[in-house]
Each structure stands twice: as structure tokens, then as C-alpha cells.
Protein backbone atom coordinates (compact mmCIF):
# COMPACT_ATOMS: atom_id res chain seq x y z
CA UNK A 1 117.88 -78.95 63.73
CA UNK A 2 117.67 -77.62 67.64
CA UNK A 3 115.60 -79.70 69.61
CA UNK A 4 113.40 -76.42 70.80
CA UNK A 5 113.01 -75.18 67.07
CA UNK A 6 112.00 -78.35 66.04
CA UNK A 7 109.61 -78.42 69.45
CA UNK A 8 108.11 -75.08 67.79
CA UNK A 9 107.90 -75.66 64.56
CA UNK A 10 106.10 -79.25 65.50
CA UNK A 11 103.56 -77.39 68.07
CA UNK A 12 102.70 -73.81 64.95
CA UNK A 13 102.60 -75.69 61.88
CA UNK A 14 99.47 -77.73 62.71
CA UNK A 15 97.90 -74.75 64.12
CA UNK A 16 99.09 -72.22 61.56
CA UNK A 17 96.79 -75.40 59.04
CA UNK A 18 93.72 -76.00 61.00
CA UNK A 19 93.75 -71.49 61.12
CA UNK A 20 94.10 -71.60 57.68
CA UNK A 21 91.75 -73.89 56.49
CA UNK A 22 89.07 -72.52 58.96
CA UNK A 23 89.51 -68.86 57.49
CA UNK A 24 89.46 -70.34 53.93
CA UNK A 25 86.03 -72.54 54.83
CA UNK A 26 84.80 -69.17 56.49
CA UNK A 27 86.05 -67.05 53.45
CA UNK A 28 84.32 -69.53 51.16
CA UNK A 29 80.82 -69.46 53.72
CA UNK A 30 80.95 -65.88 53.55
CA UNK A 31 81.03 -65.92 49.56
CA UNK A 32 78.53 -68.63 49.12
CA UNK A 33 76.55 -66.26 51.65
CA UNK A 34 76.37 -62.79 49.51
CA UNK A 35 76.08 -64.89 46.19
CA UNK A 36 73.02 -66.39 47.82
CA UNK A 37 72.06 -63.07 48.06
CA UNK A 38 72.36 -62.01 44.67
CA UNK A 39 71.54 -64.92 42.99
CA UNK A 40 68.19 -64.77 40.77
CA UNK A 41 65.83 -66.55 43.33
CA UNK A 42 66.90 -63.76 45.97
CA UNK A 43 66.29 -61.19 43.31
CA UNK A 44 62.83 -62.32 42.05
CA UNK A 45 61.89 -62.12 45.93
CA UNK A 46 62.75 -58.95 46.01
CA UNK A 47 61.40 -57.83 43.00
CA UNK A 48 57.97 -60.15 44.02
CA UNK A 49 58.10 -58.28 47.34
CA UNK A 50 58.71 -54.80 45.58
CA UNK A 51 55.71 -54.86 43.44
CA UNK A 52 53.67 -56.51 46.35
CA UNK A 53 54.85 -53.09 48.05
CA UNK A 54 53.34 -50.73 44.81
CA UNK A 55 50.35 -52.65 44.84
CA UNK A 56 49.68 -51.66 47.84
CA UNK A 57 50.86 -48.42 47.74
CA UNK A 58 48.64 -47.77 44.31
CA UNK A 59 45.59 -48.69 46.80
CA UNK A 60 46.61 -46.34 49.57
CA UNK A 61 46.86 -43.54 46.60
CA UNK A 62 43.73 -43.99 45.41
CA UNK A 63 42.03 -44.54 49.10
CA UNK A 64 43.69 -40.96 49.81
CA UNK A 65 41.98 -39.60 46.53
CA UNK A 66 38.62 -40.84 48.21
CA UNK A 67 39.30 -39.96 51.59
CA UNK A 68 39.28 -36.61 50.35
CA UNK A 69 36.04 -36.56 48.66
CA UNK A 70 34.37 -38.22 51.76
CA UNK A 71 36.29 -35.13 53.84
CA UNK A 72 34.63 -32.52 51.65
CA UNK A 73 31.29 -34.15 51.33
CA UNK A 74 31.54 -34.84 55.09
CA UNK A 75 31.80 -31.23 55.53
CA UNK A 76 28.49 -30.05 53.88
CA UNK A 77 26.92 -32.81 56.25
CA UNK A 78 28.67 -31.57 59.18
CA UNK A 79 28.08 -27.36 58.84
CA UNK A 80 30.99 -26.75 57.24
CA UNK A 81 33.92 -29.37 58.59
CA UNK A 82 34.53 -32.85 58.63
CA UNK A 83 34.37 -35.08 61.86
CA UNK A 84 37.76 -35.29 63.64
CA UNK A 85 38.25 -39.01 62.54
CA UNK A 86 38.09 -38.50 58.88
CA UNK A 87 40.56 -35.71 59.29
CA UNK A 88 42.76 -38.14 60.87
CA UNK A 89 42.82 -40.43 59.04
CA UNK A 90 43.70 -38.89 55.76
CA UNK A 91 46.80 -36.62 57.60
CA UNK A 92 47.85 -39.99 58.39
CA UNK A 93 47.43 -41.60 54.98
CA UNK A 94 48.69 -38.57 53.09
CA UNK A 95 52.27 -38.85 55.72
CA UNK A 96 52.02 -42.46 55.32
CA UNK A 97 51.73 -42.54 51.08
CA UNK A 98 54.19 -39.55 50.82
CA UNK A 99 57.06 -41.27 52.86
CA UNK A 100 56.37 -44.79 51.15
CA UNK A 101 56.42 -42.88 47.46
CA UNK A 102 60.08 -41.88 48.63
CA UNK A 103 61.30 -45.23 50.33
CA UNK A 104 59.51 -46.95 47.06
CA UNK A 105 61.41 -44.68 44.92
CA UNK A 106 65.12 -45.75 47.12
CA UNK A 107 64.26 -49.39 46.74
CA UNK A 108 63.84 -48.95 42.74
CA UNK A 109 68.06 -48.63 43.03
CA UNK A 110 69.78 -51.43 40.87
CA UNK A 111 72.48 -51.27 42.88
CA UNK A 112 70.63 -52.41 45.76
CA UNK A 113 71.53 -55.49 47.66
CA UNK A 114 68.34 -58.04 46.69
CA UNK A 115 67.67 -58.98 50.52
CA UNK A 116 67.71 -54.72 51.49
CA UNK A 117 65.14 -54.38 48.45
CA UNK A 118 62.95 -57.20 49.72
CA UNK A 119 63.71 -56.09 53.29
CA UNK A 120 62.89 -52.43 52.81
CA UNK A 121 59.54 -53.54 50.24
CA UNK A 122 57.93 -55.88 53.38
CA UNK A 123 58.10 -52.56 55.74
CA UNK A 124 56.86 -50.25 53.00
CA UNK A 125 53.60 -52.69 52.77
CA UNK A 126 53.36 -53.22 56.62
CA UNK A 127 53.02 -49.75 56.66
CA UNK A 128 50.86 -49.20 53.96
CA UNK A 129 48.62 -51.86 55.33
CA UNK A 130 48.36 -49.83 58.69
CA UNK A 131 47.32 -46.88 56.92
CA UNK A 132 44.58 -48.77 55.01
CA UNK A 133 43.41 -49.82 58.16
CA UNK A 134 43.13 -46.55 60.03
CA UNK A 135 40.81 -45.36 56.75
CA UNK A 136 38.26 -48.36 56.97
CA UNK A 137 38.09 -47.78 60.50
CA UNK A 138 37.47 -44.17 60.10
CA UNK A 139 35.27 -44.59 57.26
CA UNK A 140 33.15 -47.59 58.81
CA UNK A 141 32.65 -45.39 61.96
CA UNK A 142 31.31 -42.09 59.58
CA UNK A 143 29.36 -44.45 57.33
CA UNK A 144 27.56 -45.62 61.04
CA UNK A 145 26.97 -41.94 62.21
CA UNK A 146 25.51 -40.79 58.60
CA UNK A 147 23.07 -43.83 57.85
CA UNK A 148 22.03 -42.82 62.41
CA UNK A 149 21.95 -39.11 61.48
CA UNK A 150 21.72 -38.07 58.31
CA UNK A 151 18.73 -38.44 55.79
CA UNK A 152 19.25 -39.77 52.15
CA UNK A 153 17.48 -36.73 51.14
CA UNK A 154 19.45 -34.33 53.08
CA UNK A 155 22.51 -35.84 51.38
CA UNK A 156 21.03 -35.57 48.05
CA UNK A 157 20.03 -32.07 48.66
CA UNK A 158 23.58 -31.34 50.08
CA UNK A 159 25.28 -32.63 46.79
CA UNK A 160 22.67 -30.82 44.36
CA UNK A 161 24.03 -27.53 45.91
CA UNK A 162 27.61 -28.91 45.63
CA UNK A 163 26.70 -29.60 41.70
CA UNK A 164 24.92 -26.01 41.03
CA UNK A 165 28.85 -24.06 42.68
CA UNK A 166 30.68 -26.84 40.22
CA UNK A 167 28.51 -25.15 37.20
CA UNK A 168 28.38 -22.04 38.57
CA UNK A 169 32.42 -22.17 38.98
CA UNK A 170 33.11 -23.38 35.34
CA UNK A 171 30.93 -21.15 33.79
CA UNK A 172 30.93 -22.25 29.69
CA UNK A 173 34.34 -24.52 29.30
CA UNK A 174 33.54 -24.87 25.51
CA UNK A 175 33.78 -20.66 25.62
CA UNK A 176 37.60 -21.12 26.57
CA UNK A 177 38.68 -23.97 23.77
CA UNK A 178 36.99 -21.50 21.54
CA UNK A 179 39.20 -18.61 22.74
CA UNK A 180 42.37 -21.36 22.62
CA UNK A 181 41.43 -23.08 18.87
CA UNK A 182 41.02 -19.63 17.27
CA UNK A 183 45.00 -18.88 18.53
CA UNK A 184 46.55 -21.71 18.52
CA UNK A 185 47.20 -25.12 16.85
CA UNK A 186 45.52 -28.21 18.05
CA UNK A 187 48.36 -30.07 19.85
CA UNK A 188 48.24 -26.60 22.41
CA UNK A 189 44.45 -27.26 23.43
CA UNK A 190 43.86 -30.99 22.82
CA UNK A 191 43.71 -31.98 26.53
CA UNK A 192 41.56 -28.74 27.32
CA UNK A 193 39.50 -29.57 25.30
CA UNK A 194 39.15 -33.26 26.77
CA UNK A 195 38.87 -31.94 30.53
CA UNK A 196 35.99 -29.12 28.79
CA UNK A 197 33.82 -31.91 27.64
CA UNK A 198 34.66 -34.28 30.46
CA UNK A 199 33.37 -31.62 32.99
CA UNK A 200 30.19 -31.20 30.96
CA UNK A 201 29.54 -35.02 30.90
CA UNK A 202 30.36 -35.14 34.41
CA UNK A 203 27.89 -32.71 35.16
CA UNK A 204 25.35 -33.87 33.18
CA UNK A 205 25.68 -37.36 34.34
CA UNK A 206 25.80 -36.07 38.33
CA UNK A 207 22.37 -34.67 37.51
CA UNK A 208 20.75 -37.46 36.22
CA UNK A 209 22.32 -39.58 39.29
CA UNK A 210 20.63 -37.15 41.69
CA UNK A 211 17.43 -37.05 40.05
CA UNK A 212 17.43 -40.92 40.45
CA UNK A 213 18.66 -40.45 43.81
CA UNK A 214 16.35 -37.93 44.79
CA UNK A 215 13.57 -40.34 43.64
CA UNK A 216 14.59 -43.00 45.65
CA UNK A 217 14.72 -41.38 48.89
CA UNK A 218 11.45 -40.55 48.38
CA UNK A 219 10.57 -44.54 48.38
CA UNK A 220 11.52 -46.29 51.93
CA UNK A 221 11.76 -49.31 49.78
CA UNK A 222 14.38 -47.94 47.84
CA UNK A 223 17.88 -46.82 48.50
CA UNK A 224 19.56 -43.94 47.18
CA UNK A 225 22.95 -44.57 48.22
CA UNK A 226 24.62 -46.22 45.44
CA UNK A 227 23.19 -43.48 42.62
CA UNK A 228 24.12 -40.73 45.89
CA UNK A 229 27.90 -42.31 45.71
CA UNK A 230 28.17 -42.18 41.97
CA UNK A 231 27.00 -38.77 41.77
CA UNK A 232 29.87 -37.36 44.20
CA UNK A 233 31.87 -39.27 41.89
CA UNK A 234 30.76 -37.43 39.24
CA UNK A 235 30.83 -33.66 40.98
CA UNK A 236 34.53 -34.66 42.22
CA UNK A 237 35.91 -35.85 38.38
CA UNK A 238 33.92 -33.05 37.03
CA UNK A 239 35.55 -30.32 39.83
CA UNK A 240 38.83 -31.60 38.44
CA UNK A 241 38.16 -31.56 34.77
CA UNK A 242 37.32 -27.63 35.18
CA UNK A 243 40.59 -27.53 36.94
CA UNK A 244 42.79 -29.18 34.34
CA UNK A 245 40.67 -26.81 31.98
CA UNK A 246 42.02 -23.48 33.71
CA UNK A 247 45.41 -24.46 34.27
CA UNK A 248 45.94 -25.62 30.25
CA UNK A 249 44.11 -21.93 29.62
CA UNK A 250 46.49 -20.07 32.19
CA UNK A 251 49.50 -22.10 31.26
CA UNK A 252 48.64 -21.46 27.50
CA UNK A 253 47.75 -17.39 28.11
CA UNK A 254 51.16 -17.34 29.76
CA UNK A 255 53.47 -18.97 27.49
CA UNK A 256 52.36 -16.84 24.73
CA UNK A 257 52.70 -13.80 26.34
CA UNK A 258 56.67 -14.66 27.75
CA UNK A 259 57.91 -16.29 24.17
CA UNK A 260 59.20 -12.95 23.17
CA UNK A 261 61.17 -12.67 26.50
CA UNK A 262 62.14 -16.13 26.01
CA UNK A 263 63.29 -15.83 22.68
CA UNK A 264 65.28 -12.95 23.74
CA UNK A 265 66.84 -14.09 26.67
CA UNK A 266 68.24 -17.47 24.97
CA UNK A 267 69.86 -15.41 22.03
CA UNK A 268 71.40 -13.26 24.79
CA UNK A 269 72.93 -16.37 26.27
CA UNK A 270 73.98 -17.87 22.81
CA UNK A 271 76.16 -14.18 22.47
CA UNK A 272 77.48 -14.65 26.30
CA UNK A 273 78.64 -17.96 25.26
CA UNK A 274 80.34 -16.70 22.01
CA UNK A 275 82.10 -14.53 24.26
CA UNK A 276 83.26 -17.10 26.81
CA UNK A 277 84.28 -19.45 23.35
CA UNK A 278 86.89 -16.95 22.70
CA UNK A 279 88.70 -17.11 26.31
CA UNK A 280 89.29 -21.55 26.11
CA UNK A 281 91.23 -23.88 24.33
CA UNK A 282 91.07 -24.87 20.94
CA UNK A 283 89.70 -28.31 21.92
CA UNK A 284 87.06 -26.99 23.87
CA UNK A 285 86.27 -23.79 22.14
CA UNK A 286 85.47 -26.29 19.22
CA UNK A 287 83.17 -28.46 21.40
CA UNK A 288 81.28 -24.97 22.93
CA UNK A 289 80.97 -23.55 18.81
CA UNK A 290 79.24 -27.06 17.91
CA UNK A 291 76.79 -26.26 20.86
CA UNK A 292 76.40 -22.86 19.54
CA UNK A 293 75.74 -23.25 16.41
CA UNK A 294 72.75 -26.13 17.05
CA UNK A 295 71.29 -23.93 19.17
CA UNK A 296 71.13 -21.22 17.19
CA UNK A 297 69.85 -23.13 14.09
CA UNK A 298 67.29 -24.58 16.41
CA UNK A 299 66.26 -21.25 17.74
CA UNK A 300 65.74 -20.09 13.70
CA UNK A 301 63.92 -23.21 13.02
CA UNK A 302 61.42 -22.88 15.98
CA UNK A 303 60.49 -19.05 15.92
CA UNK A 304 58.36 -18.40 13.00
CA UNK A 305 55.74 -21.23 14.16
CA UNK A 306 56.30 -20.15 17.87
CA UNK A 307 53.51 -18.11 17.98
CA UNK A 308 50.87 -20.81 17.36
CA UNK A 309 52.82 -23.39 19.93
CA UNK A 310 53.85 -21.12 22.78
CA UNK A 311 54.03 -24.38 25.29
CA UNK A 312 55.66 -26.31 22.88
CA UNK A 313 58.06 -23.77 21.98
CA UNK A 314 59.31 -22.90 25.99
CA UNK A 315 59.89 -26.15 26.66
CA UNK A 316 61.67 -26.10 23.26
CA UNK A 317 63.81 -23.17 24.69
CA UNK A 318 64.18 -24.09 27.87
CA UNK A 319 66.00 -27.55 26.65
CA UNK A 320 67.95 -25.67 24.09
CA UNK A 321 69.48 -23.66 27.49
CA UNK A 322 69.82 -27.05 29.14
CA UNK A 323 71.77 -28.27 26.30
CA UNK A 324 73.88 -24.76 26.13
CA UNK A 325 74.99 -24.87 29.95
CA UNK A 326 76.44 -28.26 29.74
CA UNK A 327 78.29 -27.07 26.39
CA UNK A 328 79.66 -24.60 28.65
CA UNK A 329 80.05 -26.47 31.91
CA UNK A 330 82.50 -24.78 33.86
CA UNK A 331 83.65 -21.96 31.22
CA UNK A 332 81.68 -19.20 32.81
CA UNK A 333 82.31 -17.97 36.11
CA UNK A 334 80.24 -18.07 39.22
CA UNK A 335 78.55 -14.67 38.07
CA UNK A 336 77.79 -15.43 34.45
CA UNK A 337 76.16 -18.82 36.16
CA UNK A 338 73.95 -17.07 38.42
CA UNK A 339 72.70 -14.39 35.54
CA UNK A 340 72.23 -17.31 33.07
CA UNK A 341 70.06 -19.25 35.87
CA UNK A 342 68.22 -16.13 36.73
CA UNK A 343 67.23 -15.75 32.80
CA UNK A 344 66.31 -19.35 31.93
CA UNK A 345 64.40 -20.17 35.23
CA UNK A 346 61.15 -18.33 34.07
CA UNK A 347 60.90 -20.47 30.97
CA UNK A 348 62.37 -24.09 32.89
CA UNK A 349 59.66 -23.33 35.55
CA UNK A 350 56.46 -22.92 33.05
CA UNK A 351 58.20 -26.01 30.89
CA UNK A 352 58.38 -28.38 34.04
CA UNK A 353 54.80 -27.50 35.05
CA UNK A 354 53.27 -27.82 31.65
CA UNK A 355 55.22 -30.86 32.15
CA UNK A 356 53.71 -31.87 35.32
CA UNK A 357 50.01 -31.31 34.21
CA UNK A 358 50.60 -33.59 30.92
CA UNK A 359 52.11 -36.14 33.59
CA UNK A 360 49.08 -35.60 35.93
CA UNK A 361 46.61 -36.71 32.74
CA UNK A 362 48.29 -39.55 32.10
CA UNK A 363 49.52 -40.65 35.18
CA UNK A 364 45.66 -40.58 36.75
CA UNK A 365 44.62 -43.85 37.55
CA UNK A 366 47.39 -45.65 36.50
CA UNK A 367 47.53 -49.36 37.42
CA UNK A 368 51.55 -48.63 38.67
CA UNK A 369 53.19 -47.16 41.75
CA UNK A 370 56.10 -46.27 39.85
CA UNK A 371 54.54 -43.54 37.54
CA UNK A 372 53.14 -42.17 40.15
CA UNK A 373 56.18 -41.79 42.93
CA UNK A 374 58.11 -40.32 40.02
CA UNK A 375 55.02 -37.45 39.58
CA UNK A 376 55.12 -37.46 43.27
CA UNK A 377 59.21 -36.48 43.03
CA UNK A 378 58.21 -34.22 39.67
CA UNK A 379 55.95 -32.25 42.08
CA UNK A 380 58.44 -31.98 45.01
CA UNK A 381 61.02 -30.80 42.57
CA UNK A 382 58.94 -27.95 41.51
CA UNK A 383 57.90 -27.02 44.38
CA UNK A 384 62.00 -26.86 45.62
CA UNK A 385 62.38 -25.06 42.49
CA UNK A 386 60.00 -22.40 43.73
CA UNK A 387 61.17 -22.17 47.29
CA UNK A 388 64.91 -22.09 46.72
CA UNK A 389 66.36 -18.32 47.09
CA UNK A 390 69.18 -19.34 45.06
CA UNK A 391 68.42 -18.97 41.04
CA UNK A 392 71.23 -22.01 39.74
CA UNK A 393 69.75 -24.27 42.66
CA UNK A 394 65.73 -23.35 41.48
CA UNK A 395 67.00 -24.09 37.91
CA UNK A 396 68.57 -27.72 38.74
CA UNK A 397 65.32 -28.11 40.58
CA UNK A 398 63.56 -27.20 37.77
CA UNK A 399 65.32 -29.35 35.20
CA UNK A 400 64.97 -32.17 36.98
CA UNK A 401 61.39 -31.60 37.58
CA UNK A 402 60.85 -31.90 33.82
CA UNK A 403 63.17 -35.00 33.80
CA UNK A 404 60.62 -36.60 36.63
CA UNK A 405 57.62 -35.77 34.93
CA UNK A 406 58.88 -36.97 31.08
CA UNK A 407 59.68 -40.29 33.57
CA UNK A 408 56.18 -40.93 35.16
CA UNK A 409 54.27 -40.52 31.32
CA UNK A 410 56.59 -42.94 29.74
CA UNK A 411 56.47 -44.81 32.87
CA UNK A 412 52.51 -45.01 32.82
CA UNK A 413 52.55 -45.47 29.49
CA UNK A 414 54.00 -48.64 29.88
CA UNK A 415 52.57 -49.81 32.82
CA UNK A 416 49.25 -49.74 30.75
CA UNK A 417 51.01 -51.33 27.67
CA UNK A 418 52.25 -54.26 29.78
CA UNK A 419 48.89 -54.59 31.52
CA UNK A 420 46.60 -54.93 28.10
């Protein structure tokens, strides 16, 4: 061998080792590294630090819910607004709970590294935390200026008057399940009928709070507050009841009077599709005639009885389209899309917000965060769907509005389930 190869050769092979092995110890480091960070103690941090993060996100939530009652009952107290700080603080909880509902929602990803999850969760909950903060301040410093300025029977008086525009604004509930149980089967007016009688108890049990209250502020050696707080309760729950009350009524009143239109547009779009059968392959024409034909069947099956279940029966529809444009999927051309949109977004929009309010009632109060962020994204869907100029875009929007909503009941469902 030449002296100067062998020179070489005696100088690069021990280097060309000790490189080796280093990258291979490194390689091996870097492995033992991301396993470490998959493994099942990093993942039941993160998932320990994720519902640490909903906890406290479920509290901001329902601090928000109460902000706003103390900002509308601060109003009456202040002639008509509420004090700067109070304002404040709930823009700043609202922002605060609306951005952590979506990072909460990003975080819920499977695919997720664990230490990004856990990462992610700890900043959601710092936060959160903040936010709670700013509210106690906010409320400590109104609770000081009420109990300096304002009597116990000025605040009594205040919420009587806010009771007598809840009654006057509701007028007879029970007058409007009448009007709904003499049309329409039971399953359409169930939950009015719940928010009717929970408006009327609310009432009624807001009255006989403020009579005690009203009593006791009479008495310097007796406090009203705590009957005074319970009562607002009751005047907000009520206020909301009559709410839920009108929209089933409206929502119902509506879906009757557009099943006709409904009916009619979705056996349009059957025909258009029987038309755009005959232009494809024999595979695919098969696969579309399949779609066709269920949807047709279903459409006979779910007309006669219509009538009594018009909510029921859109969102019957409006999944029958669903399940009609991806038979079609790409068959039609841009054109036929946009008519097709344009005729089932009526019906998609009334399903998803029937949707919504049946995923409002259940979700309320809900010991989860994750029922709720996926109402929260049901919501923001709709509201896209709404907004958007473009009718395919409004009726994605709209679908998955409905998918959201169906989400956050089964979702709350659970969460209660688990927690019994």
C-alpha cells in the first residue's frame, strides 16, 4: 500500500467512527426525545393540563353570563348605563372567552404533539385566569360604590319595574303552546312549552323574592341582598325562557309555512340530478340512481306527516339535499352548483338554527368546555352562513353549522353522563 494512502486512510477512518457513532448516539437522543414526548405520561399531562384549561374556561363562560346581568342591572342603578368598569370588563372577558373557545377547540386535535397540547392548554388558563381577575376587580369595586350609594330599597324598587316589562313583554306564554299543540305534534312544542312554564315560575318566584326583599330593607337589622340577588336571577332566567319561547314559536310559524317550497325545491333537484345521471358513466350513473332513488322514497315517506312536524321535516329535507350533492359531487357544473345552493340554503339555514336553539337548551349550564366551544363554532358558522354573498359558500357554512350543533348536544350529553 503507498505510504501516504496508508497515512490517510490511518488519520479518516478513526474520524469517519467517532462521526459516526456521535450522529448515531445523537440520532438515538433525538428519538428517545420525541418518544418522550408521546409517550402516555406526556399525554396524560397534556390531557390533565387541557381539562385544567376547560375548567377554567367553563368559569369564565359562566362569569360572562353574570357579568351581563350585573351590566343590565347596573344600568337601571346608573340612569340608564352601566359604570365604565363593568363595561370593561366584560368586552374583555367576552374577547378573552371567544379566542380561548377557538384555541381550546385547536388543542382538541389528535394529531397534536402532547407537549404543544399541554403547552398551548397552560396559556389558554393563564389567560383565562387574567380575565377572571379583571371581573372580581371590576365587580368588587361596583359592589363598594352600590352598598356607598345605592339603597336596598332603591334596588328592590329598580328590579320590581324590571319584573313588571319581563311580564308585560311575555304577555300569556301558555296562549302560544296553545296556538302550537292545536297544529302540531308534541315533539314540535315540547321545549316551548318547558321555557312557557319556566318563565311563569321564574316570575312567580322573582316576586315572592322581592316581596321578601322589600321587607327586609325595611328592617336595618335585616339584609335584603341575598333574596335582591336571587330575584335578578330569577328576572334574567325568566327573560330568557320568554326568549327560547318566541324563537321555538317563530321557528315553528316559519317552517310550516316554507315546507311546501321545500318540498318543491328538493323534487326539482332530484329531476336535475336525473338529468345529470344520464350524461356519466355507467359506474357512476349507478352510484348517482342509488342516491336518487333513497331520496325520493324518503321524500314520499316524510310528506304526508310533514304538516304536523314542519321542523322535523326541513331538517329532514335539508339532509336529504346534503346526501344528494355528495351523490353528485362533481357531476354538475359550476352553474347547476350555484342554483342547487341557492335552493337548499333557505331550508339548511332554518335546519342549522333550529339546530342551534336545541343545542343552546342543552348545552346551558353544562359542566364541559367542550359542548360549549363547539355551540360557540355552531354559532359562528351560522352567522358566516348569513354573511357570505356567495350561495355554495353560505350552504357549506350552513351544513356545518348543523354538524357543530348535533356535536355540542351529544357532547353535553355526555359530559353530564360521565359526571353522574
Amino acid at each position: 500500500m503507498d505510504p501516504l494512502l496508508g497515512a490517510v486512510l490511518g488519520w479518516l477512518v478513526p474520524v469517519v467512527v467517532v462521526f459516526g457513532v456521535a450522529a448515531i448516539a445523537i440520532a438515538a437522543i433525538a428519538w428517545a426525545i420525541r418518544a418522550a414526548r408521546r409517550s402516555p405520561r406526556a399525554r396524560a399531562r397534556a390531557e390533565a393540563a387541557r381539562a385544567d384549561a376547560g375548567s377554567a374556561l367553563v368559569r369564565l363562560d359562566d362569569e360572562v353570563g353574570e357579568l351581563d346581568l350585573e351590566v343590565s342591572l347596573s344600568g337601571a342603578l346608573y340612569g340608564g348605563d352601566a359604570p365604565p368598569s363593568l363595561r370593561r370588563a366584560r368586552r374583555t372577558a367576552q374577547h378573552v372567552r371567544d379566542q380561548a373557545f377557538e384555541e381550546f377547540q385547536a388543542i382538541s386535535d389528535e394529531t397534536l404533539a402532547p407537549s404543544e397540547t399541554e403547552r398551548r392548554a397552560r396559556l389558554i388558563r393563564a389567560r383565562v385566569d387574567r380575565a377572571l381577575g379583571i371581573i372580581a376587580g371590576a365587580r368588587a369595586d361596583h359592589r363598594q360604590w352600590t352598598d356607598e350609594n345605592v339603597s336596598a330599597a332603591t334596588q328592590v324598587d329598580a328590579a320590581r319595574r324590571r319584573l313588571a316589562v319581563l311580564r308585560e313583554s311575555m304577555g300569556d306564554p301558555q296562549a302560544l303552546v296553545r296556538e302550537l299543540a292545536d297544529r302540531f305534534d308534541d315533539s314540535e312544542w315540547a321545549d316551548a312549552a318547558t321555557a312557557a312554564r319556566t318563565a311563569l315560575a321564574d316570575a312567580a318566584e322573582a316576586e315572592a323574592l322581592l316581596d321578601r326583599a322589600g321587607a327586609d330593607a325595611a328592617d336595618p337589622s335585616r339584609s335584603a341582598l341575598a333574596d335582591l340577588a336571587m330575584a335578578e336571577r330569577r328576572i334574567r332566567s325568566g327573560q330568557s325562557e320568554a326568549q327560547r319561547l318566541e324563537e321555538a314559536h317563530r321557528l315553528i310559524s316559519q317552517a310550516a309555512q316554507a315546507l311546501t317550497g321545500e318540498f318543491d325545491a328538493a323534487r326539482a333537484a332530484v329531476r336535475q340530478a336525473m338529468v345529470t345521471r344520464e350524461g356519466l358513466e355507467p359506474v357512476d350513473a349507478e352510484r348517482l340512481g342509488t342516491a336518487i332513488r333513497e331520496v325520493t322514497s324518503a321524500l314520499d315517506a316524510l310528506q304526508p306527516d310533514a304538516g304536523r312536524r314542519p321542523t322535523a321535516a326541513v331538517d329532514r329535507i335539508a339532509r336529504l339535499r346534503d346526501r344528494l350533492d355528495l351523490a353528485l359531487g362533481d357531476a354538475r357544473t359550476a352553474q347547476q352548483r350555484l342554483r342547487g345552493a341557492r335552493t337548499a340554503l333557505p331550508g339548511t339555514l332554518a335546519a342549522a338554527r333550529n339546530a342551534i336553539a336545541h343545542a343552546e337548551t342543552v348545552v346551558s349550564g353544562s359542566p364541559g368546555a367542550s359542548p360549549r366551544v363547539r355551540l360557540a363554532a355552531a354559532q359562528d358558522e351560522l352567522a358566516a352562513a348569513r354573511q357570505a354573498a356567495d350561495p355554495v359558500e353560505a350552504l357549506d357554512a350552513a351544513r356545518r353549522a348543523m354538524r357543530h350543533a348535533e356535536d355540542a348536544q351529544a357532547l353535553a350529553a355526555y359530559a353530564r353522563m360521565t359526571r353522574e
